[in-house]
N, C-alpha and C. Protein backbone atom coordinates (compact mmCIF):
# COMPACT_ATOMS: atom_id res chain seq x y z
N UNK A 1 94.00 113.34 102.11
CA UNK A 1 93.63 112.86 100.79
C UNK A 1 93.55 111.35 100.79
N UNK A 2 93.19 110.81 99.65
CA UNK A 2 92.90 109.18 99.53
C UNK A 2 93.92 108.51 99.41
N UNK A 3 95.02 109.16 98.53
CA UNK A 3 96.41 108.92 98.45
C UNK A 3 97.03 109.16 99.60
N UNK A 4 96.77 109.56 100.59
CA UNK A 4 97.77 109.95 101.67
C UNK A 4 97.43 109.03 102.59
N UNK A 5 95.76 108.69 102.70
CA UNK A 5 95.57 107.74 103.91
C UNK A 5 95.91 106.65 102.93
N UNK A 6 96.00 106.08 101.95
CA UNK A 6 96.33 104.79 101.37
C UNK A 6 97.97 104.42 101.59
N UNK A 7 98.30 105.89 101.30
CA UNK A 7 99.91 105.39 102.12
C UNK A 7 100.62 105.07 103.48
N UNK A 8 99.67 106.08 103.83
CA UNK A 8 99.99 105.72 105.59
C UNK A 8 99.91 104.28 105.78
N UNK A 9 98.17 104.07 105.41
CA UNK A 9 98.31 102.65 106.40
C UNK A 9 99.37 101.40 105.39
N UNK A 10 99.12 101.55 103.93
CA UNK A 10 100.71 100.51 103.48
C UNK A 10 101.77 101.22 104.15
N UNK A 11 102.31 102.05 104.48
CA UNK A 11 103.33 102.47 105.30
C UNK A 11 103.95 101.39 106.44
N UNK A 12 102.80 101.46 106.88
CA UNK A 12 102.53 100.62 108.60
C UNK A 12 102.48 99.66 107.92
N UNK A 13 101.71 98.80 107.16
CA UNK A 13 101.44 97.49 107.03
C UNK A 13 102.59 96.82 105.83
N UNK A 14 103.66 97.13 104.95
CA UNK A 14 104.51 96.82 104.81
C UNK A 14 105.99 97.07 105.34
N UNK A 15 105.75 98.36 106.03
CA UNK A 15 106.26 98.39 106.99
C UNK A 15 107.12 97.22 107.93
N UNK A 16 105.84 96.68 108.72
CA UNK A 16 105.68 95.69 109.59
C UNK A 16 106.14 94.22 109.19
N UNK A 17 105.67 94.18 108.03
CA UNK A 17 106.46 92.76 107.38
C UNK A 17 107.60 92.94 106.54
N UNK A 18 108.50 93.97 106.61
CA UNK A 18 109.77 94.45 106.42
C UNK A 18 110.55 94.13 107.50
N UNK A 19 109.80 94.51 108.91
CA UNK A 19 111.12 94.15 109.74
C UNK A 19 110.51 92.44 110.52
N UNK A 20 109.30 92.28 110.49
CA UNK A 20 108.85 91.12 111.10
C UNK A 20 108.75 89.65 109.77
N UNK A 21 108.99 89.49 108.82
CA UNK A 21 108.94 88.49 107.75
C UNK A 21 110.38 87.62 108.00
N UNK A 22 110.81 88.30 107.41
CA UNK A 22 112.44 88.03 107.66
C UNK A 22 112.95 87.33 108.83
N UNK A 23 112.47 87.69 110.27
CA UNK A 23 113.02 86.72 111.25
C UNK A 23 112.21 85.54 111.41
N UNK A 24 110.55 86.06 110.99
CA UNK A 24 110.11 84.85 111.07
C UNK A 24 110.51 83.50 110.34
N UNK A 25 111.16 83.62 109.36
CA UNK A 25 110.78 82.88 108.14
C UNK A 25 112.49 82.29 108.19
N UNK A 26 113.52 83.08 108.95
CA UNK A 26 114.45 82.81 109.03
C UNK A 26 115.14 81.30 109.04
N UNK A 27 114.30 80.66 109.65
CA UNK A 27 114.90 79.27 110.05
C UNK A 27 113.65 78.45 109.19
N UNK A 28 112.77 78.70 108.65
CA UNK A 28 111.80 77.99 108.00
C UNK A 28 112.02 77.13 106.16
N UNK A 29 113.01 78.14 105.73
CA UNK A 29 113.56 78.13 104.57
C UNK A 29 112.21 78.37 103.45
N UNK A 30 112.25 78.18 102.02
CA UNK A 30 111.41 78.85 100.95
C UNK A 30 109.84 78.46 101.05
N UNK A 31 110.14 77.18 101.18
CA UNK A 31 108.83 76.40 101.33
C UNK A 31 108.14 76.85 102.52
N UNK A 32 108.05 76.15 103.49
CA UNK A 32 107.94 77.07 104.55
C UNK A 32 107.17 78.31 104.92
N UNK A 33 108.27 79.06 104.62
CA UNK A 33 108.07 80.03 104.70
C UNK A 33 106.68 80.78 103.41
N UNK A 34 106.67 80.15 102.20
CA UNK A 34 106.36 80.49 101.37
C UNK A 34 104.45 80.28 101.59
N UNK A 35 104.25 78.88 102.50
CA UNK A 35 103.25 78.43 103.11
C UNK A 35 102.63 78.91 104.11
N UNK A 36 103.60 79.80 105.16
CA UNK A 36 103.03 80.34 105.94
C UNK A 36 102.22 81.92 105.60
N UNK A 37 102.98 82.47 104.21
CA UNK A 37 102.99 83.74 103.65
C UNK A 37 101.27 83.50 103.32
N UNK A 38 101.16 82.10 102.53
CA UNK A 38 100.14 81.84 101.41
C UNK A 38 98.98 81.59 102.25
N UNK A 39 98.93 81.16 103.52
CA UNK A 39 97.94 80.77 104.71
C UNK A 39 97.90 82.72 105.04
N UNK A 40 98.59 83.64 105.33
CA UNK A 40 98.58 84.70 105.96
C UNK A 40 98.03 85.87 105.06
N UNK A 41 98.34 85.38 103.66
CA UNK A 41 96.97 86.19 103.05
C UNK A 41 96.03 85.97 102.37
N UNK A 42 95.48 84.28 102.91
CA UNK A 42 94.00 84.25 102.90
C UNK A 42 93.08 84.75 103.71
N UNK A 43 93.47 84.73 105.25
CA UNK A 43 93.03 84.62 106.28
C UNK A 43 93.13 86.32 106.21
N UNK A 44 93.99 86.71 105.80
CA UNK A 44 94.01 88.45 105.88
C UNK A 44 92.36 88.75 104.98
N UNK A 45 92.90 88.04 103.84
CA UNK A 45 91.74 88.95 102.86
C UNK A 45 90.42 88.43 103.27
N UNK A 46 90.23 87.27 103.43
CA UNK A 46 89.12 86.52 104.60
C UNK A 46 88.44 87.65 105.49
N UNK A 47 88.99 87.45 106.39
CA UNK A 47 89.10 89.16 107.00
C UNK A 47 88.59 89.91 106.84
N UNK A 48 89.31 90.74 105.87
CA UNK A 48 89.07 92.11 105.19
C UNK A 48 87.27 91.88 104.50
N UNK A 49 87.24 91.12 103.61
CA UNK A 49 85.58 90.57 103.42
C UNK A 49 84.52 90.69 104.41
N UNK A 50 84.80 90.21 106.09
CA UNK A 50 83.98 89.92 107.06
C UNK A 50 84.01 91.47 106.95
N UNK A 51 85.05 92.17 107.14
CA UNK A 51 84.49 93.36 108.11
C UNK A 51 84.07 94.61 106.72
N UNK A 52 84.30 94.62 105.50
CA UNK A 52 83.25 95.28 104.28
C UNK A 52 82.17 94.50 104.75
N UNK A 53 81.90 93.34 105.13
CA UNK A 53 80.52 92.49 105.35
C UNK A 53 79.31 93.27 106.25
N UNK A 54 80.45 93.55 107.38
CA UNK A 54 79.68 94.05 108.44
C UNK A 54 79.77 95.51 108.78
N UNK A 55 80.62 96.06 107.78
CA UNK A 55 80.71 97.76 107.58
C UNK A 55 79.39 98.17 106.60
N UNK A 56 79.29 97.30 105.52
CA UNK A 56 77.89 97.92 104.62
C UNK A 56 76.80 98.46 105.50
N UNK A 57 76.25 97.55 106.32
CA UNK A 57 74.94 97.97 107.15
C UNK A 57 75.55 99.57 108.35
N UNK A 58 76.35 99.87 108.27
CA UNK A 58 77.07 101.22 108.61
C UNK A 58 77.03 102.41 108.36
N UNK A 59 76.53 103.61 108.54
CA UNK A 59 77.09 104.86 108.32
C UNK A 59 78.68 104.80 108.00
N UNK A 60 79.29 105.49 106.61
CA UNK A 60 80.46 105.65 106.04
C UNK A 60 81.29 106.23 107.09
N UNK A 61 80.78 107.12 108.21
CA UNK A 61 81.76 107.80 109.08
C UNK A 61 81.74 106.28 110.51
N UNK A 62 81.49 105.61 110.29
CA UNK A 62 81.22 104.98 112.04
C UNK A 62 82.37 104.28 112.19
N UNK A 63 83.05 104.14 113.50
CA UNK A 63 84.57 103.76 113.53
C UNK A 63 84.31 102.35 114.03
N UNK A 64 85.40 101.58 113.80
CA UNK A 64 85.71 100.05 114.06
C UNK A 64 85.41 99.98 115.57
N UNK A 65 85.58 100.88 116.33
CA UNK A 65 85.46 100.60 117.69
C UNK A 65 83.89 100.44 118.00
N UNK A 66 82.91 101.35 117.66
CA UNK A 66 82.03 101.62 117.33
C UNK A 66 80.62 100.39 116.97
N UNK A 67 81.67 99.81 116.08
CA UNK A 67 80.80 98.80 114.84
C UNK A 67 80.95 97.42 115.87
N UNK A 68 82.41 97.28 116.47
CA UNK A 68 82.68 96.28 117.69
C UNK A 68 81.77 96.10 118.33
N UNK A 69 81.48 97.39 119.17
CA UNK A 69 80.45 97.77 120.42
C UNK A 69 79.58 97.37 120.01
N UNK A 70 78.63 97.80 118.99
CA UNK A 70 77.14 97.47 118.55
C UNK A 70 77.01 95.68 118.10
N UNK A 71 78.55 95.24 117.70
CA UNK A 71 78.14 94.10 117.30
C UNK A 71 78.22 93.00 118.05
N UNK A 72 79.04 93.09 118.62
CA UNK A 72 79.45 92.02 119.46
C UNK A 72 79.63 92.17 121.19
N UNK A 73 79.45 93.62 121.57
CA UNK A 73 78.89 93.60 123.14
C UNK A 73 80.17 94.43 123.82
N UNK A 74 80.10 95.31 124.62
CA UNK A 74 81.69 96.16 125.84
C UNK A 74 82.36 95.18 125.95
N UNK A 75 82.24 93.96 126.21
CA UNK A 75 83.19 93.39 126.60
C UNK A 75 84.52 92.80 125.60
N UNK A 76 83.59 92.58 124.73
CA UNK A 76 84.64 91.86 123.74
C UNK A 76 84.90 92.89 122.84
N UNK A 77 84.47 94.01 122.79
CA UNK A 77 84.80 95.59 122.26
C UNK A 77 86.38 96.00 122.97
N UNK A 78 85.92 95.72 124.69
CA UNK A 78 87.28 96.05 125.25
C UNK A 78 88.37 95.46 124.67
N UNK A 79 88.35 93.66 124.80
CA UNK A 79 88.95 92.79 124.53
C UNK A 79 89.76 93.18 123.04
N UNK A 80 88.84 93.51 122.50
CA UNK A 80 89.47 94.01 120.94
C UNK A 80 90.41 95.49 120.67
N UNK A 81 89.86 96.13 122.06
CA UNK A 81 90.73 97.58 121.85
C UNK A 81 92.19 97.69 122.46
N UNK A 82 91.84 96.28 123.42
CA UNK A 82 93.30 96.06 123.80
C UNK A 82 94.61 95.83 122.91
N UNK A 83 93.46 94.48 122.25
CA UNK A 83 94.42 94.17 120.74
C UNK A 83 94.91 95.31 120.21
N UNK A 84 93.96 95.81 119.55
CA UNK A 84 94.52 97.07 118.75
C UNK A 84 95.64 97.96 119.53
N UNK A 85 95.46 98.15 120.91
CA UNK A 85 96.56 99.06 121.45
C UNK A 85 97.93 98.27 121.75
N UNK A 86 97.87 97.16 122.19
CA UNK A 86 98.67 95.92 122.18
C UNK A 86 99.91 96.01 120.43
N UNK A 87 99.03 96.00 119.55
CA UNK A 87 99.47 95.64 118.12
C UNK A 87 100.53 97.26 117.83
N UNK A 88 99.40 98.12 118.09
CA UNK A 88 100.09 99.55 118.08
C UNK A 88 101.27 99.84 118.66
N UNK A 89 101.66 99.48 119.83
CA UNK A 89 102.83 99.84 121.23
C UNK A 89 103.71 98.86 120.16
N UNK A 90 103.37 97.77 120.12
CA UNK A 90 104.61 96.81 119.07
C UNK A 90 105.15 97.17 117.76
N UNK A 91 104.65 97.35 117.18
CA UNK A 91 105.08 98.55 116.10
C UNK A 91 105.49 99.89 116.73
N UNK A 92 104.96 100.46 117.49
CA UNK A 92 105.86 101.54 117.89
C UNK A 92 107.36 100.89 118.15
N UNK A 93 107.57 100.19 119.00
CA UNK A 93 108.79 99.54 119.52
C UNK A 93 109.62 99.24 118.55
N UNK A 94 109.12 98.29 117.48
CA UNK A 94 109.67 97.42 116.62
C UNK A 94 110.02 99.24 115.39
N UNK A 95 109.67 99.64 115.38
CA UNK A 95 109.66 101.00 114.50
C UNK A 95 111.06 101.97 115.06
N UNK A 96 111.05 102.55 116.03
CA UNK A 96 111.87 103.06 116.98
C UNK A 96 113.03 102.49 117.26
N UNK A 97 112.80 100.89 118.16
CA UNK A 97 114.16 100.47 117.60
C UNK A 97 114.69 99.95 116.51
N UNK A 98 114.01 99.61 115.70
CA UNK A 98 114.86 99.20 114.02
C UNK A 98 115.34 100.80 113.53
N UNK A 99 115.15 101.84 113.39
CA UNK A 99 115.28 103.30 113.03
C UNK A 99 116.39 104.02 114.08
N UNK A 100 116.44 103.36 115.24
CA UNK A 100 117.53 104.13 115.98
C UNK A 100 118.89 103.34 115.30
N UNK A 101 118.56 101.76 115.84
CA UNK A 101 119.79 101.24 115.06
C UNK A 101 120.20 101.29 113.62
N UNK A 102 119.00 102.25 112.38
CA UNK A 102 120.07 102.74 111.55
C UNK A 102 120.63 103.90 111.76
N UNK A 103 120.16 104.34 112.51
CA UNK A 103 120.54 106.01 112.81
C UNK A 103 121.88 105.92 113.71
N UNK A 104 122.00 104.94 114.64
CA UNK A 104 123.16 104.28 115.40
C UNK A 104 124.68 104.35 114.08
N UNK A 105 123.82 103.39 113.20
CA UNK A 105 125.50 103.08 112.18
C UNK A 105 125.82 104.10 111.00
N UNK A 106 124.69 104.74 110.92
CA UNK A 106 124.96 106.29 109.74
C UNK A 106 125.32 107.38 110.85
N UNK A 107 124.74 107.33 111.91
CA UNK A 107 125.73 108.81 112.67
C UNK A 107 126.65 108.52 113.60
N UNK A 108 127.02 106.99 113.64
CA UNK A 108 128.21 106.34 114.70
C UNK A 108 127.76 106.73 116.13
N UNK A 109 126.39 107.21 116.80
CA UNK A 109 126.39 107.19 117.69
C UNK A 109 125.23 106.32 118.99
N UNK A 110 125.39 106.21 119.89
CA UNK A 110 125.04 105.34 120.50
C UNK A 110 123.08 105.26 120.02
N UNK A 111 122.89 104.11 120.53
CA UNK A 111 121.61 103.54 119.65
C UNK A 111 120.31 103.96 120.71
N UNK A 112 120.10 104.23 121.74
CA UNK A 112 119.12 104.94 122.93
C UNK A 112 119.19 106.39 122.21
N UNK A 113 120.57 107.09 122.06
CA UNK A 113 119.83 108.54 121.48
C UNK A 113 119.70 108.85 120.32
N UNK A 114 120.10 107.32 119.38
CA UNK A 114 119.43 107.54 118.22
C UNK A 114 117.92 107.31 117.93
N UNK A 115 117.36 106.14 118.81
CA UNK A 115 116.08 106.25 118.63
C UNK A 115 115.17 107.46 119.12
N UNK A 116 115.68 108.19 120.36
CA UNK A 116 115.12 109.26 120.87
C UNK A 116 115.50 110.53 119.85
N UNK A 117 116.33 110.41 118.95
CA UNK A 117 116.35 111.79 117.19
C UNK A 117 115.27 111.32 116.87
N UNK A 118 115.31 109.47 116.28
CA UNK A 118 114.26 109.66 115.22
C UNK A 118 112.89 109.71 115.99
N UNK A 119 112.41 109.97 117.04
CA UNK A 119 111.07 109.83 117.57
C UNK A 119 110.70 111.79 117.73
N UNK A 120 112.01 111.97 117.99
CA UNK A 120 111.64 113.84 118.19
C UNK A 120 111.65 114.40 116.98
N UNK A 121 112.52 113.83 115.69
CA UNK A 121 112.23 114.14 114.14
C UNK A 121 111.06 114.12 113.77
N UNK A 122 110.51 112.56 113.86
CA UNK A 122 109.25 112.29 113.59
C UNK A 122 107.89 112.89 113.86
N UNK A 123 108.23 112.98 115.47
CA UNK A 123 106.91 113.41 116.11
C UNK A 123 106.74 114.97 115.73
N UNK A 124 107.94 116.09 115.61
CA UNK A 124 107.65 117.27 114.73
C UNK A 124 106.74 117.44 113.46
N UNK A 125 107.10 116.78 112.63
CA UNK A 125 105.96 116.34 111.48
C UNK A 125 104.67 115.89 112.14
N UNK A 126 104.22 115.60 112.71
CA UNK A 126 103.05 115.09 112.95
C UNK A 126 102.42 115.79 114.07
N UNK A 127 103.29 116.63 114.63
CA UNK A 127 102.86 117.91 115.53
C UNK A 127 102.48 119.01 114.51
N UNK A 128 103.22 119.27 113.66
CA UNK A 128 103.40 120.32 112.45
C UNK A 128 102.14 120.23 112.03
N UNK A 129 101.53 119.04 111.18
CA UNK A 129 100.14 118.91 110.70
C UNK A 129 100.20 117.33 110.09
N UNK A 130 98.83 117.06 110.02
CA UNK A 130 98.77 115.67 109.21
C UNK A 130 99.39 115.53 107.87
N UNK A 131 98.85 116.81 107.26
CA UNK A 131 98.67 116.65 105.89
C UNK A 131 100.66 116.65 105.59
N UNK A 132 101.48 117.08 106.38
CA UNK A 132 102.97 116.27 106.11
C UNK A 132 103.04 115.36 106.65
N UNK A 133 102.62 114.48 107.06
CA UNK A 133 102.44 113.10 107.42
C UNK A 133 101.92 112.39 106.03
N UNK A 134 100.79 112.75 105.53
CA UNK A 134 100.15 112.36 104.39
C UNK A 134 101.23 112.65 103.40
N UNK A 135 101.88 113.60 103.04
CA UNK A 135 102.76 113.73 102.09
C UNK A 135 103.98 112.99 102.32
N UNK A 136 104.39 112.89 103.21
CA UNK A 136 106.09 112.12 104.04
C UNK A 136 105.55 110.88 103.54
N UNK A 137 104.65 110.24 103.54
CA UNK A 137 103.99 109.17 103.58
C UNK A 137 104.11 108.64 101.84
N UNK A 138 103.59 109.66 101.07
CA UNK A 138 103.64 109.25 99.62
C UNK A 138 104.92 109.24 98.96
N UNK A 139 105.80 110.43 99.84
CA UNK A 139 106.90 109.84 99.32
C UNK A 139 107.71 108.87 99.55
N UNK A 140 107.80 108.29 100.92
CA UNK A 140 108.38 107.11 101.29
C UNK A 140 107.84 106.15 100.45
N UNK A 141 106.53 105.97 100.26
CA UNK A 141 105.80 104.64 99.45
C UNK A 141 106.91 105.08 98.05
N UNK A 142 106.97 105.71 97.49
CA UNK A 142 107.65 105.69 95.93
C UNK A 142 108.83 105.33 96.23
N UNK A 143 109.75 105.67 97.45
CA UNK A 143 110.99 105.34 97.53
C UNK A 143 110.79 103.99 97.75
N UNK A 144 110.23 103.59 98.47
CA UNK A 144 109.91 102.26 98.93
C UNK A 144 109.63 101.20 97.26
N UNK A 145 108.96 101.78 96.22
CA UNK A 145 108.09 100.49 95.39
C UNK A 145 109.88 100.87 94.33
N UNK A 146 110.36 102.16 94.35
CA UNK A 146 111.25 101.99 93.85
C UNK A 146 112.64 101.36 94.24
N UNK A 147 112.54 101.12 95.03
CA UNK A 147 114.03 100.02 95.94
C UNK A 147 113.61 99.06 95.56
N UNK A 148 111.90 98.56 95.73
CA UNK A 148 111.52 97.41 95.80
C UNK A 148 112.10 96.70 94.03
N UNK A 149 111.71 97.87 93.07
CA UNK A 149 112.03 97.13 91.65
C UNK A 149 113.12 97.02 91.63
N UNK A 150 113.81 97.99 91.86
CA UNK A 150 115.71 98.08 91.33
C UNK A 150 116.14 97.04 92.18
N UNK A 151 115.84 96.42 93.04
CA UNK A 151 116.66 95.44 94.08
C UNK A 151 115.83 93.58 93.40
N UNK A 152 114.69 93.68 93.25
CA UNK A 152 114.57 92.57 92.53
C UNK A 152 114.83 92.42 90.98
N UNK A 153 114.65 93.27 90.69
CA UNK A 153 115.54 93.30 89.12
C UNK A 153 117.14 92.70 89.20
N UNK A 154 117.77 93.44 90.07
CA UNK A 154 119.26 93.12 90.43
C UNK A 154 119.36 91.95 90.99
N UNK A 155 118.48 91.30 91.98
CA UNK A 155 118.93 90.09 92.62
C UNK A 155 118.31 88.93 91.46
N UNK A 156 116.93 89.25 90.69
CA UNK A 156 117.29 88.08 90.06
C UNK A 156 117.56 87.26 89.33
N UNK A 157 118.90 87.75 88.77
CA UNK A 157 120.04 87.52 87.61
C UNK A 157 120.61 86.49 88.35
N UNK A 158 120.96 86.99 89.83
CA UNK A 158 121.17 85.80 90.35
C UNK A 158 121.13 84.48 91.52
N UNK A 159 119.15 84.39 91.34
CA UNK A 159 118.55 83.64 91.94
C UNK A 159 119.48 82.05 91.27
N UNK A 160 119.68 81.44 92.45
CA UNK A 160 120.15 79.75 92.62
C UNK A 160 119.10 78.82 93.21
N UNK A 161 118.40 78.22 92.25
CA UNK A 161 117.67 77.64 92.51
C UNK A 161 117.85 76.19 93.81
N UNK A 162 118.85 75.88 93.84
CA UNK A 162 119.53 74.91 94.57
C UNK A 162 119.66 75.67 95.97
N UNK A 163 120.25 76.64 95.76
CA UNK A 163 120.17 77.52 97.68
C UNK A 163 118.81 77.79 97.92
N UNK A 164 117.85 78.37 96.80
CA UNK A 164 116.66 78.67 97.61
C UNK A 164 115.75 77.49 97.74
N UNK A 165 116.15 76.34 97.65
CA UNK A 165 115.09 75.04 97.95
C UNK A 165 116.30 74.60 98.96
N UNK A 166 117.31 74.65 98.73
CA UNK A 166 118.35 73.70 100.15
C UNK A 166 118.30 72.44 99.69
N UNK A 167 119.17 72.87 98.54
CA UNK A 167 119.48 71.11 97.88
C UNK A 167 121.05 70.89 97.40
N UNK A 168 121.75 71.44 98.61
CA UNK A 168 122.72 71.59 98.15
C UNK A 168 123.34 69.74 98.84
């Protein structure tokens, strides 16, 4: 469904700046950090424009790999599928181990066979069929936008303006 692939890929893509934002930005402080955010989604939506740009002249079914090839030549098609498999394996990693090590401190046991539960949990669902993938998917997003309110509602009663600029 439309809802299901819309969750998947926010799945993955907030996902990813759930566990990758945070360290980046770690030592950068508000500003900073706030600049690098504001540069990262121009250049995203920038982006996103070029390739609706160059998807219109497309058949609705033709895949990115596809649209690569015809546009820009095998080689730099390859070059690009690497990326993509490159980007993929890292999120696998970064996914697996952030999920073993919670699975590590909620079942107290060592963090190698917790990531190897959550990858044989996981991969059942997605052996099982898509369409619980598509559903696992919509419900995580609600758990997800709902943590997201109840936790900024709660924290900001008590935002300090002085800690988050570092003017102490």
């Amino acid at each position: 469904s439309l809802i299901g692939g819309a969750c998947i890929i926010a799945s993955v893509c907030v996902g990813a700046g759930m566990l990758g934002l945070p360290s980046a930005g770690a030592g950068a402080w508000t500003i900073w950090s706030l600049v690098a955010i504001t540069i990262t989604m121009i250049v995203m939506t920038l982006s996103g424009w070029l390739l609706l740009e160059a998807f219109k002249h497309y058949d609705i079914r033709v895949s990115f790999d596809s649209a690569t090839r015809n546009l820009l030549g095998k080689e730099v098609n390859f070059i690009n599928n690497l990326a993509v498999y490159f980007v993929g394996c890292i999120l696998l990693y970064a996914y697996i181990t952030s999920s073993g090590l919670i699975i590590e401190q909620l079942l107290n046991i060592n963090s190698k066979l917790a990531s190897v539960l959550f990858v044989i949990i996981f991969s059942a669902f997605v052996w099982y069929s898509t369409k619980a993938v598509s559903r696992i998917s919509v419900v995580l997003i609600a758990f997800m936008i709902f943590s997201f309110v109840f936790s900024i509602s709660g924290m900001s009663v008590h935002i300090s303006l002085a800690t988050l600029f570092d003017q102490h």
